[in-house]
PDB file of N, CA and C in Angstrom:
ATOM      1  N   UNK A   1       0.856  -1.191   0.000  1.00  0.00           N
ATOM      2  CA  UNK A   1       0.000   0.000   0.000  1.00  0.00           C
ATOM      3  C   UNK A   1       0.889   1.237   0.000  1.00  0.00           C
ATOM      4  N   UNK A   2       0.713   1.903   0.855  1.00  0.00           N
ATOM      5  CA  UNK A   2       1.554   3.368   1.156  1.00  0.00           C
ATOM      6  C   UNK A   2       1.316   4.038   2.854  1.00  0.00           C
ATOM      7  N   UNK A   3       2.703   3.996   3.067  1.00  0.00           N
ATOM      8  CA  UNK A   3       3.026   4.593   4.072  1.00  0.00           C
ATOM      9  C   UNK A   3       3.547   5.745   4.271  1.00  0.00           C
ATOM     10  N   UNK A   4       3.693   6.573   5.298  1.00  0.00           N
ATOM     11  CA  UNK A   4       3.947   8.093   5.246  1.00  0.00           C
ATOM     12  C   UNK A   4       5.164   8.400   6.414  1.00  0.00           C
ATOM     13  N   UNK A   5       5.885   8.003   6.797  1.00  0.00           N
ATOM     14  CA  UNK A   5       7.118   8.311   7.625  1.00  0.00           C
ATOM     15  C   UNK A   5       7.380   9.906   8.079  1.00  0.00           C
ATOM     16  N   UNK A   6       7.530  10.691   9.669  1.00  0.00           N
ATOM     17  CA  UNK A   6       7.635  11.237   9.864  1.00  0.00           C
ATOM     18  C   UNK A   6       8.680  11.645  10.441  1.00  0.00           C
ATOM     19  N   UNK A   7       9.010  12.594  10.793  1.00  0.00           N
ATOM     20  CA  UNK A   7      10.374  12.993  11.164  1.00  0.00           C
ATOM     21  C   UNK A   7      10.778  14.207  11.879  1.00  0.00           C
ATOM     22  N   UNK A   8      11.807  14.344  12.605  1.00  0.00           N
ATOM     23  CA  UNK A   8      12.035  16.112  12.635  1.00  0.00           C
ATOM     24  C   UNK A   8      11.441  16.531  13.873  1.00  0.00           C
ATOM     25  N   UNK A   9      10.848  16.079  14.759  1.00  0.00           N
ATOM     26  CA  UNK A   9       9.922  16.278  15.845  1.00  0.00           C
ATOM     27  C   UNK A   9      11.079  16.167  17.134  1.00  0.00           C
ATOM     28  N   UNK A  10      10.823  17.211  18.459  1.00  0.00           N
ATOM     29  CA  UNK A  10      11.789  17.050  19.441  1.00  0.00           C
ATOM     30  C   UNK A  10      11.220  17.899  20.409  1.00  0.00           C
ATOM     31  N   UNK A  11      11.735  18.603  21.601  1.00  0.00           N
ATOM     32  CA  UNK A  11      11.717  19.635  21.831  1.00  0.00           C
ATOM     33  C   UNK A  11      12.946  20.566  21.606  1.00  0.00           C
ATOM     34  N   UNK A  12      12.235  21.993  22.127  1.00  0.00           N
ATOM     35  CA  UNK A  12      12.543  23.159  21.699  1.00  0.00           C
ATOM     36  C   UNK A  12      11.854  24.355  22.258  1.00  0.00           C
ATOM     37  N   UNK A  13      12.864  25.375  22.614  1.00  0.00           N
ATOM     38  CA  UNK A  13      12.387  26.185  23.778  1.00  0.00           C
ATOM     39  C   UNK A  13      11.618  27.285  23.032  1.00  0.00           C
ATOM     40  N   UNK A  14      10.933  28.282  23.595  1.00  0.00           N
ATOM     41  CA  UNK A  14       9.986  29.074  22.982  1.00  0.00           C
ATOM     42  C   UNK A  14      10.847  30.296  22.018  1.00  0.00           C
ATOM     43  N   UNK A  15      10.641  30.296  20.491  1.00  0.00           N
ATOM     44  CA  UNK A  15      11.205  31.185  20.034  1.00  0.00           C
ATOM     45  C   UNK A  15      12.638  30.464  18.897  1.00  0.00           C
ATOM     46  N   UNK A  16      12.396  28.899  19.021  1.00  0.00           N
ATOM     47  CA  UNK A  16      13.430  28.130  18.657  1.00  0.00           C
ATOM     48  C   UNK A  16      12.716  27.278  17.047  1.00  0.00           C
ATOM     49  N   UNK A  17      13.479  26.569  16.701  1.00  0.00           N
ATOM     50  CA  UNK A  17      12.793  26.616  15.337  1.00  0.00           C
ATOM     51  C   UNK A  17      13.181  24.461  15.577  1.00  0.00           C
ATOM     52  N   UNK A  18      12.011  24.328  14.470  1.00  0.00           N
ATOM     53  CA  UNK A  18      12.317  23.166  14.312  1.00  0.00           C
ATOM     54  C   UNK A  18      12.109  22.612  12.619  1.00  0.00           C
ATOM     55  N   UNK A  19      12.584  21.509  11.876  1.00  0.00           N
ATOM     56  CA  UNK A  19      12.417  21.213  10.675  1.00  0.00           C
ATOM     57  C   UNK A  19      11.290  19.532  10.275  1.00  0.00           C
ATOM     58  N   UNK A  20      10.315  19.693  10.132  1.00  0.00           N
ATOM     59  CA  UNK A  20       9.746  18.133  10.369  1.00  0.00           C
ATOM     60  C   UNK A  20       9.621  17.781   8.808  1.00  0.00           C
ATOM     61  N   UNK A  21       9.793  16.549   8.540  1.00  0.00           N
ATOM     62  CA  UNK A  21      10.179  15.720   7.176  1.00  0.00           C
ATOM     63  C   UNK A  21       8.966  14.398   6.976  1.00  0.00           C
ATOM     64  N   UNK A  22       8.200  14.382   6.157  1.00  0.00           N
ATOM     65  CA  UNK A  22       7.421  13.056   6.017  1.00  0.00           C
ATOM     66  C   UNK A  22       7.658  12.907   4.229  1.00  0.00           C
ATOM     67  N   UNK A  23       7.775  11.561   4.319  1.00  0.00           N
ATOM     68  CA  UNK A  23       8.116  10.789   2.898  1.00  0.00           C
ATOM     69  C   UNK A  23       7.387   9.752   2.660  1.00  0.00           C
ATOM     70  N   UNK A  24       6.404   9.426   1.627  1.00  0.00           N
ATOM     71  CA  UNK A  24       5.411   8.734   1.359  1.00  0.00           C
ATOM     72  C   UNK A  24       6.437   7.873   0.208  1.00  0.00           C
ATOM     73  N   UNK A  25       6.126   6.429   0.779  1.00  0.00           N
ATOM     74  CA  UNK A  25       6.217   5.044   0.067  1.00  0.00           C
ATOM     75  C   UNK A  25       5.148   4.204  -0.557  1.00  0.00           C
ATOM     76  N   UNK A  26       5.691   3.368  -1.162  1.00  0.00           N
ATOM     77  CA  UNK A  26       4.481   2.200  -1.749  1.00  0.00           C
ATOM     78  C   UNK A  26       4.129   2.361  -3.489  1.00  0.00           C
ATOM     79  N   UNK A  27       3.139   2.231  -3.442  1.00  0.00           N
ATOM     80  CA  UNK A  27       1.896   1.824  -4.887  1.00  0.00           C
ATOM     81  C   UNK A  27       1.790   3.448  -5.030  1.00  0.00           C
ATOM     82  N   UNK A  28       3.079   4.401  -5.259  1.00  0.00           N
ATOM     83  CA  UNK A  28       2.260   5.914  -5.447  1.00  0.00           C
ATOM     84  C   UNK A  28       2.702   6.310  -7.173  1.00  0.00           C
ATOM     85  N   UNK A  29       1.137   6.434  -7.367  1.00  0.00           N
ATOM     86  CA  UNK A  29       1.948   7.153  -8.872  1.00  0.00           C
ATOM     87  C   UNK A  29       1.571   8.700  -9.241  1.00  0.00           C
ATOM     88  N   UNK A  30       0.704   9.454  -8.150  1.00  0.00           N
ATOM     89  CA  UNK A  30       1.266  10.838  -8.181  1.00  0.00           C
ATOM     90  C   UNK A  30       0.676  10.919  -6.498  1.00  0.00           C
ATOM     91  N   UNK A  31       0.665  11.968  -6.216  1.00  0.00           N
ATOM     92  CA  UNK A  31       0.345  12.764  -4.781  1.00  0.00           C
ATOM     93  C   UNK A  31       0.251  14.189  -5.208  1.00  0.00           C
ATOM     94  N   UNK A  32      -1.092  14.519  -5.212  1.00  0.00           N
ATOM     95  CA  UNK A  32      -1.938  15.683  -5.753  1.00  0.00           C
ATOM     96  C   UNK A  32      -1.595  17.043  -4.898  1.00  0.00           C
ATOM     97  N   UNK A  33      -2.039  16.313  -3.053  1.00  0.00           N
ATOM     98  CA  UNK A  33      -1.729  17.274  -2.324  1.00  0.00           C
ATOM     99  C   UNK A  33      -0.971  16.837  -0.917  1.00  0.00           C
ATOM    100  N   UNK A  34      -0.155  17.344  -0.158  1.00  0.00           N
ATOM    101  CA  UNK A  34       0.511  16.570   0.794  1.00  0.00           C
ATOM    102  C   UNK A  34       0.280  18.049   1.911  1.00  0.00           C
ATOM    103  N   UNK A  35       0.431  17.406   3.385  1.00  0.00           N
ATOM    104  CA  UNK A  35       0.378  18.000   4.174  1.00  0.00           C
ATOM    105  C   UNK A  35       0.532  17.954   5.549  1.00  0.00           C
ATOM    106  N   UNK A  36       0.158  18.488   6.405  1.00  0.00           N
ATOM    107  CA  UNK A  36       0.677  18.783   7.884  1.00  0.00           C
ATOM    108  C   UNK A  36      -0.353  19.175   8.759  1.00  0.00           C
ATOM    109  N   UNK A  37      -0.708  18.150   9.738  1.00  0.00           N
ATOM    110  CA  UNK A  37      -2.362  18.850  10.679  1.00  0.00           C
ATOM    111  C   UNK A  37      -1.354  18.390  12.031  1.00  0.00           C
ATOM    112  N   UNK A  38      -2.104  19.076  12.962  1.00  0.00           N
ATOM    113  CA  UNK A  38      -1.506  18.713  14.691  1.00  0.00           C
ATOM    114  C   UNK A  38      -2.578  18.757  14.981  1.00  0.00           C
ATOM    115  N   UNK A  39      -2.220  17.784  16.865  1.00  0.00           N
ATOM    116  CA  UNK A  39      -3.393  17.538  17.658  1.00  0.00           C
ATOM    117  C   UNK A  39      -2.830  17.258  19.016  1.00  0.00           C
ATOM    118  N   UNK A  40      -3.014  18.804  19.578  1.00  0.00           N
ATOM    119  CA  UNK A  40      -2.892  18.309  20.735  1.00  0.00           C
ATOM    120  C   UNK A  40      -3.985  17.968  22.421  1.00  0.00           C
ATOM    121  N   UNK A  41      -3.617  17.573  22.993  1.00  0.00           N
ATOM    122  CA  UNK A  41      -4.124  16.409  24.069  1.00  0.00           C
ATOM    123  C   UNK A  41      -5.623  17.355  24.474  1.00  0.00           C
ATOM    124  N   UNK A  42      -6.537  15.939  24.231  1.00  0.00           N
ATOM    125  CA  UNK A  42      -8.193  16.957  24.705  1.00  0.00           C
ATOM    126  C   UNK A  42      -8.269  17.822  23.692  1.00  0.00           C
ATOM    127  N   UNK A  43      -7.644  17.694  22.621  1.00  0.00           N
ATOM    128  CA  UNK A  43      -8.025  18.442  21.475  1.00  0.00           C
ATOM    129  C   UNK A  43      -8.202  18.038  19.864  1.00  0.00           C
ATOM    130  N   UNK A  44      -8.975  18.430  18.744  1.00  0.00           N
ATOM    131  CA  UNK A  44      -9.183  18.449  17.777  1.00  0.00           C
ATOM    132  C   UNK A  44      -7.746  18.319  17.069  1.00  0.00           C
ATOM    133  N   UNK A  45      -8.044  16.912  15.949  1.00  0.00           N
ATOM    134  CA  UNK A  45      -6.767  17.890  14.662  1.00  0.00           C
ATOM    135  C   UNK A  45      -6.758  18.422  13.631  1.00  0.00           C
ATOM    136  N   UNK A  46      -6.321  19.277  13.704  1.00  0.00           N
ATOM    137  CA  UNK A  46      -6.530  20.541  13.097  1.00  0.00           C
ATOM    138  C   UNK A  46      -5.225  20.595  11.801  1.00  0.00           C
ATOM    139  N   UNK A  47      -5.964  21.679  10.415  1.00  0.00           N
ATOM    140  CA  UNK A  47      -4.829  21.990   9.229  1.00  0.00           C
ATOM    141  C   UNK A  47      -3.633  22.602  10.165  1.00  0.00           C
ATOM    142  N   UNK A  48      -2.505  22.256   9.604  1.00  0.00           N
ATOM    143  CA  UNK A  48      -1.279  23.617  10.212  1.00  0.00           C
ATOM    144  C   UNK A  48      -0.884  24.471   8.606  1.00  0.00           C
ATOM    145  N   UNK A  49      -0.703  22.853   7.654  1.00  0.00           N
ATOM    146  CA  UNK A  49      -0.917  23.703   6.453  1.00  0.00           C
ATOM    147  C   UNK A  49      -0.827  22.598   5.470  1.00  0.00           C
ATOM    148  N   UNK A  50      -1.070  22.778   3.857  1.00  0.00           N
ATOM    149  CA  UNK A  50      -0.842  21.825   2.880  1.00  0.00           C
ATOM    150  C   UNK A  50      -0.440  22.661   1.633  1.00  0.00           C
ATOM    151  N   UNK A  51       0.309  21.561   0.970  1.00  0.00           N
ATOM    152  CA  UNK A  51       0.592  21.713  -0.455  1.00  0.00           C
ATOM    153  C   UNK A  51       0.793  21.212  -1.388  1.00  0.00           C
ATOM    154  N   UNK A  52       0.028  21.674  -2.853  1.00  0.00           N
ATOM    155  CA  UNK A  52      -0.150  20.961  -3.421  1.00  0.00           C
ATOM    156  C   UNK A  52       0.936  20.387  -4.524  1.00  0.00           C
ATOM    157  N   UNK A  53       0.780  19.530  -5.798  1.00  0.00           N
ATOM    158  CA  UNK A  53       1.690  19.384  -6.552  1.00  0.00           C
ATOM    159  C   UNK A  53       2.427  20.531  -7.189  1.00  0.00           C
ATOM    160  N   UNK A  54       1.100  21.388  -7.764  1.00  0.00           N
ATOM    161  CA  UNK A  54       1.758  22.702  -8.430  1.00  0.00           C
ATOM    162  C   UNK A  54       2.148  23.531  -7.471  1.00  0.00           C
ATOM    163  N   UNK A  55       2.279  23.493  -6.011  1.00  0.00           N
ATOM    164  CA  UNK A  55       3.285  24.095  -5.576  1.00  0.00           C
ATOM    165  C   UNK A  55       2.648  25.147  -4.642  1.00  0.00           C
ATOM    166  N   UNK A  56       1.330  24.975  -5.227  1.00  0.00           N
ATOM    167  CA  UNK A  56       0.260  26.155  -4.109  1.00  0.00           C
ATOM    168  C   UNK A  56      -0.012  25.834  -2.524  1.00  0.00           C
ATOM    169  N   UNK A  57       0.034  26.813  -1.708  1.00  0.00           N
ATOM    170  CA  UNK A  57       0.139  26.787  -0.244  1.00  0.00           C
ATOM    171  C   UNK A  57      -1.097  26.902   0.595  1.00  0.00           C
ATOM    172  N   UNK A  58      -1.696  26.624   1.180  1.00  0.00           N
ATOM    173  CA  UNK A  58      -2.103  27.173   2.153  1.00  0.00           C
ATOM    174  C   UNK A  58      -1.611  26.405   4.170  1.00  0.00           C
ATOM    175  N   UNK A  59      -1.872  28.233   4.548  1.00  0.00           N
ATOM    176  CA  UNK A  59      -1.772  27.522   6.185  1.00  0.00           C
ATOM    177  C   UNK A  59      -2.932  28.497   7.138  1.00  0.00           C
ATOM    178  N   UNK A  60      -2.620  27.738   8.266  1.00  0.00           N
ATOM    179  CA  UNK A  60      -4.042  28.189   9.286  1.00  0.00           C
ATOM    180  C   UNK A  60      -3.380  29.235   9.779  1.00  0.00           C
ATOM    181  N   UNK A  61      -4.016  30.126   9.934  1.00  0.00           N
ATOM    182  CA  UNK A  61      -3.864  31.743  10.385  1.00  0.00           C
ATOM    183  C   UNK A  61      -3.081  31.522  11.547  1.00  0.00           C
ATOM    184  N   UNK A  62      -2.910  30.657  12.748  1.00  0.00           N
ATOM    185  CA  UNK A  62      -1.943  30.646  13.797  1.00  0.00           C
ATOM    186  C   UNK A  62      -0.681  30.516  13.305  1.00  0.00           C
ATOM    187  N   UNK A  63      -0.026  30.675  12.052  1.00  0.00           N
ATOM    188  CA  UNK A  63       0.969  29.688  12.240  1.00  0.00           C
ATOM    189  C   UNK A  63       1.873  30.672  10.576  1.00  0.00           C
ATOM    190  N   UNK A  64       0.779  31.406  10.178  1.00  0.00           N
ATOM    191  CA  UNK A  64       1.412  32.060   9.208  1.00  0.00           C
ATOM    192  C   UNK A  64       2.494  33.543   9.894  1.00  0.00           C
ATOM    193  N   UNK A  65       3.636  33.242   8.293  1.00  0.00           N
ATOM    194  CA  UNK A  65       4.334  34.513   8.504  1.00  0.00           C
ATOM    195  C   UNK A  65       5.519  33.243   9.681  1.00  0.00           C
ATOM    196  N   UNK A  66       5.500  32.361   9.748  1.00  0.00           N
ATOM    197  CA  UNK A  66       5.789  31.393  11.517  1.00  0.00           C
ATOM    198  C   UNK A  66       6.635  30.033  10.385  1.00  0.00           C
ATOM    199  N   UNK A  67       5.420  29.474   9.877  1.00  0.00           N
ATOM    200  CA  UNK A  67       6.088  28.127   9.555  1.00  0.00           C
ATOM    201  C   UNK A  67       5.748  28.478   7.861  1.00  0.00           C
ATOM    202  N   UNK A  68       6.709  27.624   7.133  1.00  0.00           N
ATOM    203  CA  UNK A  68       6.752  27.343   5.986  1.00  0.00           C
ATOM    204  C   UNK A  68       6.948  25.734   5.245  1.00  0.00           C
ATOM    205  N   UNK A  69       5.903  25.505   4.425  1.00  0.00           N
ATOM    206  CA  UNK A  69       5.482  24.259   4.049  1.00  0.00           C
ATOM    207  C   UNK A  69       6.408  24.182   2.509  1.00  0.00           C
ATOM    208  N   UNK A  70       6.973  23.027   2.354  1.00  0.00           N
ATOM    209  CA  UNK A  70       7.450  22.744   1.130  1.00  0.00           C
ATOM    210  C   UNK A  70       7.637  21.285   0.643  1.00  0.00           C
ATOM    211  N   UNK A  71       7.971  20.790  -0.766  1.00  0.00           N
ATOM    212  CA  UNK A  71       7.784  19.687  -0.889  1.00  0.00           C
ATOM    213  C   UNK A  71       8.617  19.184  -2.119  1.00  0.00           C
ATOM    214  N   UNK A  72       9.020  18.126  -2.378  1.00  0.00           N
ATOM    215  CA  UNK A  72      10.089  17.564  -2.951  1.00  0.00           C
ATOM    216  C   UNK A  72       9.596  16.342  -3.979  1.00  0.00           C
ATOM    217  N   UNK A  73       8.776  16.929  -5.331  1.00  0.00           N
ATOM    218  CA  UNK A  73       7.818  16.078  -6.014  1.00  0.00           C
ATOM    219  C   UNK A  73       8.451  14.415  -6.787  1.00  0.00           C
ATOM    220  N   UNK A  74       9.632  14.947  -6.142  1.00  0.00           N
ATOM    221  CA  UNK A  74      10.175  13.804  -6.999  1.00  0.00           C
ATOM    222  C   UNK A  74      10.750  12.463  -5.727  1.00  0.00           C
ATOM    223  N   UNK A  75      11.035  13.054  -4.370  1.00  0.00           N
ATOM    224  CA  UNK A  75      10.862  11.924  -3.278  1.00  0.00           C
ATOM    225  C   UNK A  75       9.530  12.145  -2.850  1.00  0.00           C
ATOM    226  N   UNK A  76       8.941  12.357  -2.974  1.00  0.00           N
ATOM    227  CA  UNK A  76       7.598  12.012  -2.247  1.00  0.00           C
ATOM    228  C   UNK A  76       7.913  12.410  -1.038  1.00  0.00           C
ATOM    229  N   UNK A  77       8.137  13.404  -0.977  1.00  0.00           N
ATOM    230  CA  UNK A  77       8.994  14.484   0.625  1.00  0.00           C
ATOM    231  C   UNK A  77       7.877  15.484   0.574  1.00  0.00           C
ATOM    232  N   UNK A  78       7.449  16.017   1.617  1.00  0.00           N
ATOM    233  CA  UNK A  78       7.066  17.110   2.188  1.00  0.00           C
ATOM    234  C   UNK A  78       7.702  17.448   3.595  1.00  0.00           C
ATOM    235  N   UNK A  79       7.755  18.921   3.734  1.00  0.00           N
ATOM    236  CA  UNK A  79       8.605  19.201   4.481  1.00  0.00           C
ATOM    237  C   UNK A  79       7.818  20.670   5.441  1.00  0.00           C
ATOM    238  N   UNK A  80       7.923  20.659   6.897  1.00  0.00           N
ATOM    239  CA  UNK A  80       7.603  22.056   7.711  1.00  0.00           C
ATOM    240  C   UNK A  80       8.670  22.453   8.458  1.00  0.00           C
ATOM    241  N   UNK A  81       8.989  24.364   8.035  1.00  0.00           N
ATOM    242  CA  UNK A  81       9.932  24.500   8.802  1.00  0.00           C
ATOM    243  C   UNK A  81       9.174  25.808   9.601  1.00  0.00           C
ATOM    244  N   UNK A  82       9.382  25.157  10.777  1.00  0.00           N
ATOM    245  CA  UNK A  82       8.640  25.965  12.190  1.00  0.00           C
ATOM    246  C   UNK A  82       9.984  26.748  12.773  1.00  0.00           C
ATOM    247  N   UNK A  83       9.581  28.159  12.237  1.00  0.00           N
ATOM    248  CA  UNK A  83      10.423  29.655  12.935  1.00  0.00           C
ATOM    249  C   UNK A  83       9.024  29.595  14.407  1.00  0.00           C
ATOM    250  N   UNK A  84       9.881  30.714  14.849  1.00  0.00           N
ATOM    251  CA  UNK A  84       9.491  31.397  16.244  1.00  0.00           C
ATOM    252  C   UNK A  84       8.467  30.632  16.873  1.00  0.00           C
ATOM    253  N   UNK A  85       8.543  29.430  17.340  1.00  0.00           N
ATOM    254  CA  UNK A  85       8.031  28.220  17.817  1.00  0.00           C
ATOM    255  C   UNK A  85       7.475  28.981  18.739  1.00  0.00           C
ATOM    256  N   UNK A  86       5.934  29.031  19.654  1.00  0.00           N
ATOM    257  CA  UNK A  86       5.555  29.140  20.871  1.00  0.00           C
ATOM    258  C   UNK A  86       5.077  27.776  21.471  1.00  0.00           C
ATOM    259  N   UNK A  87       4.677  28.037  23.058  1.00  0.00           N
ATOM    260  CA  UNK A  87       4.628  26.573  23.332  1.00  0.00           C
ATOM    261  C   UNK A  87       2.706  25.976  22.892  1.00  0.00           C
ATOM    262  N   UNK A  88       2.049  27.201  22.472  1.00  0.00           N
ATOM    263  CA  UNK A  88       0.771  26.706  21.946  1.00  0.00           C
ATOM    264  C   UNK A  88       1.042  25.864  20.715  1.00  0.00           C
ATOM    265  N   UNK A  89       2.143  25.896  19.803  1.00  0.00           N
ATOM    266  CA  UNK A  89       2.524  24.851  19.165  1.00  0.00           C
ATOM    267  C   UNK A  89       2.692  23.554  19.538  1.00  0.00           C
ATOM    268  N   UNK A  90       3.027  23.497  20.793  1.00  0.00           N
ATOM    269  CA  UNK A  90       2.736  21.908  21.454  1.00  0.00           C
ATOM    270  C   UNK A  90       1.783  20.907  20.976  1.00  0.00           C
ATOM    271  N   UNK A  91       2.694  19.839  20.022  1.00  0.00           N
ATOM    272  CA  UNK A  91       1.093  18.977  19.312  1.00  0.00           C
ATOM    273  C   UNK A  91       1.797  17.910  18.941  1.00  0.00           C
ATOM    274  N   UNK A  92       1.013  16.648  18.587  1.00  0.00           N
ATOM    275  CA  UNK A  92       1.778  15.762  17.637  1.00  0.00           C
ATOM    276  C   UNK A  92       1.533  15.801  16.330  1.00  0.00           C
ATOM    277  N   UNK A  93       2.235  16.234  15.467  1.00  0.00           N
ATOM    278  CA  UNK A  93       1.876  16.289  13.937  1.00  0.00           C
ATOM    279  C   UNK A  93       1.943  15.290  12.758  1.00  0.00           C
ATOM    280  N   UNK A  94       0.991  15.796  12.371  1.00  0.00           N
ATOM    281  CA  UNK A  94       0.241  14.355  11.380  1.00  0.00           C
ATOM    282  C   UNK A  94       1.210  14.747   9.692  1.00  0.00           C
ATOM    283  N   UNK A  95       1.529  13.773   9.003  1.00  0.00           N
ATOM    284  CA  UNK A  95       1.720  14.415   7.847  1.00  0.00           C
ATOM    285  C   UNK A  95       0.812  13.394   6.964  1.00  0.00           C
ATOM    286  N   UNK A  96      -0.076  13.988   5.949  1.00  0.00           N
ATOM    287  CA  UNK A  96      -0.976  13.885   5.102  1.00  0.00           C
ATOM    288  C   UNK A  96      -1.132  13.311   3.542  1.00  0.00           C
ATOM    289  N   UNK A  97      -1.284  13.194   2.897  1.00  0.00           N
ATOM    290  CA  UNK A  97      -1.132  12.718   1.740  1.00  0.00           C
ATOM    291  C   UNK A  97      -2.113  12.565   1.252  1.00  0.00           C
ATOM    292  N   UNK A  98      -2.952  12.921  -0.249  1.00  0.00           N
ATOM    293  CA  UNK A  98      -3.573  12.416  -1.069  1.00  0.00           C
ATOM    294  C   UNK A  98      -3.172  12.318  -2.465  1.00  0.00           C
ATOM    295  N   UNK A  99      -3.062  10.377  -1.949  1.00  0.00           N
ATOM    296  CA  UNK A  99      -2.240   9.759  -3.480  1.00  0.00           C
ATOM    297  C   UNK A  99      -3.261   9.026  -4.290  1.00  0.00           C
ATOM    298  N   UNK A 100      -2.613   8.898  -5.672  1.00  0.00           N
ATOM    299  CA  UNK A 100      -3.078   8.661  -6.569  1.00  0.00           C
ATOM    300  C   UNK A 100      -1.863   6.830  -6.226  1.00  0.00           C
ATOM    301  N   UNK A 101      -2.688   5.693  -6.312  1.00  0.00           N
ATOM    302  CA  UNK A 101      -1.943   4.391  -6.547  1.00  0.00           C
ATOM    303  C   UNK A 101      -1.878   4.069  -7.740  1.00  0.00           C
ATOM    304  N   UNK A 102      -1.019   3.403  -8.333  1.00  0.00           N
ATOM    305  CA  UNK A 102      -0.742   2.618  -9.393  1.00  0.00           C
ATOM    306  C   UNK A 102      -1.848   2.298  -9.822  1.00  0.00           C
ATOM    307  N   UNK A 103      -2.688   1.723  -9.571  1.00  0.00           N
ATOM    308  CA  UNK A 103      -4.033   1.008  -9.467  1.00  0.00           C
ATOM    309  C   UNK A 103      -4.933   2.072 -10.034  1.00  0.00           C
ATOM    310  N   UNK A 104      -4.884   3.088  -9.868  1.00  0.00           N
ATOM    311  CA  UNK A 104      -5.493   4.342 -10.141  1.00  0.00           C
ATOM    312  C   UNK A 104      -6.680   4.514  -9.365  1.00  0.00           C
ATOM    313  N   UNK A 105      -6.667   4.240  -8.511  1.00  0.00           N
ATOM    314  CA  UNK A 105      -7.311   4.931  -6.809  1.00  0.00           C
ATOM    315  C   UNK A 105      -6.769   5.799  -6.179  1.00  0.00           C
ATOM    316  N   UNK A 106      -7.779   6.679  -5.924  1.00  0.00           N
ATOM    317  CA  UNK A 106      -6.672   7.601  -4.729  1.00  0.00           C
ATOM    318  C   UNK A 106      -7.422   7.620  -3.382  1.00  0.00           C
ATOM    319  N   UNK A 107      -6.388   7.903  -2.297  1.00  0.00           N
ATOM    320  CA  UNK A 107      -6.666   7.496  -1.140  1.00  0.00           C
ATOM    321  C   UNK A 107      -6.186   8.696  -0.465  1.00  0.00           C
ATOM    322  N   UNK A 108      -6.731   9.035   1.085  1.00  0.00           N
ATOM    323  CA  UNK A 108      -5.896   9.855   1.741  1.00  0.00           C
ATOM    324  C   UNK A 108      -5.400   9.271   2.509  1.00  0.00           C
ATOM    325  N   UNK A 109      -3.910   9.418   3.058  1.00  0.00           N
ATOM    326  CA  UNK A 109      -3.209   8.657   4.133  1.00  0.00           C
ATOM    327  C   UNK A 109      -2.689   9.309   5.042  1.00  0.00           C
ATOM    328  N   UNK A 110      -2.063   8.945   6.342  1.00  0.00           N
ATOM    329  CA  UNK A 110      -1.301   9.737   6.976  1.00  0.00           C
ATOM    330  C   UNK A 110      -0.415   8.641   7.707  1.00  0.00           C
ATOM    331  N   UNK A 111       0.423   9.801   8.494  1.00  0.00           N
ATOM    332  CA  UNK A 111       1.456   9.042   8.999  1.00  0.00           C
ATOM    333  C   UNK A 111       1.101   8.715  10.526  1.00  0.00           C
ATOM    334  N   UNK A 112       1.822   8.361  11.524  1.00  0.00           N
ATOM    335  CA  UNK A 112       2.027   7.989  12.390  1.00  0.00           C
ATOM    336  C   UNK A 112       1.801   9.468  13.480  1.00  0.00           C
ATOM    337  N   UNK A 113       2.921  10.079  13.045  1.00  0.00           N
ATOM    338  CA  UNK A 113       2.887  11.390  14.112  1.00  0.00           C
ATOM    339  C   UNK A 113       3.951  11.666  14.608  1.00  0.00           C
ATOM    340  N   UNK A 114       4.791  12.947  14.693  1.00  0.00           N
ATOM    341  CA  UNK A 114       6.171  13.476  15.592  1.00  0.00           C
ATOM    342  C   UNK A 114       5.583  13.829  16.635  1.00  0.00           C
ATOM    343  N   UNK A 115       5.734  14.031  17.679  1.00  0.00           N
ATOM    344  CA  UNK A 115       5.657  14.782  18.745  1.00  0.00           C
ATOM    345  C   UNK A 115       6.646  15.953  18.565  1.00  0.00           C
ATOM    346  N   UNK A 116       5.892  17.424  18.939  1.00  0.00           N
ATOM    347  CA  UNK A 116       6.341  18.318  19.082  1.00  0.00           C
ATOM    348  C   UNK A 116       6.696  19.416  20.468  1.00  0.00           C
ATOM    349  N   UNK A 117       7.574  19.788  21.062  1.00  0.00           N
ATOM    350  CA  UNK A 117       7.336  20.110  22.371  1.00  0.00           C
ATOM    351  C   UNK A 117       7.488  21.589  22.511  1.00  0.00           C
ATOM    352  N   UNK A 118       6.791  22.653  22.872  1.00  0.00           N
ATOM    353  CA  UNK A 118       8.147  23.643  22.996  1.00  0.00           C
ATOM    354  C   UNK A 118       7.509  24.423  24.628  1.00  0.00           C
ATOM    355  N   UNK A 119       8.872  24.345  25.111  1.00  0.00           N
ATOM    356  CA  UNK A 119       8.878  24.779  26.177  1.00  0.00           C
ATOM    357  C   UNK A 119       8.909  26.398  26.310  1.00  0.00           C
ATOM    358  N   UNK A 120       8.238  26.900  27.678  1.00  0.00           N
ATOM    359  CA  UNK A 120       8.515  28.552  27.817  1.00  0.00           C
ATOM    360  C   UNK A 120       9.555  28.870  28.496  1.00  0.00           C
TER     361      UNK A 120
END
């Protein structure tokens, strides 16, 4: 099938930056749109942001101007790089995927989850 591997997740004190990495494997013969949601504890998960093949962005108003989403169409990489971290960023983050399989189904998938920490 297809799996989504995450990465890049640690702590980090308030104001500190971090880089998180997810790479989708398997039966993929494109990935339309890839992305990044968090969820933290007693709480909803929520967009942080996505992007698509052609390269278009969007992110959730907490987090813009903050983090920047990018992606690597040829590993099946998507990538978040989190500037001026606060600790309301505290979440485990999901990375996303909607692939197209060999098979010519498409599916949405996700990964496992980083844990993210940031301390004040």
């Amino acid at each position: 099938q297809v799996q989504l591997v995450e990465s890049g997740g640690g702590l980090v004190q308030a104001g500190g930056s971090l880089r998180l990495s997810c790479t989708a494997s398997g039966s993929i013969f494109s990935i339309a749109a890839m992305g990044w949601y968090r969820q933290a504890p007693g709480k909803q998960r929520d967009l942080v942001a996505t992007i698509t093949s052609g390269l278009s962005t969007n992110y959730a108003d907490s987090v813009k101007g903050r983090f920047t989403i990018s992606r690597d169409n040829n590993k099946n990489t998507v990538y978040l790089q989190m500037n001026s971290l606060r600790p309301e960023d505290t979440a485990v983050y999901y990375c996303n995927a909607d692939v197209r399989r060999w098979d010519g189904r498409s599916y949405d998938y996700w990964g496992q989850g980083t844990q993210v920490t940031v301390s004040s």
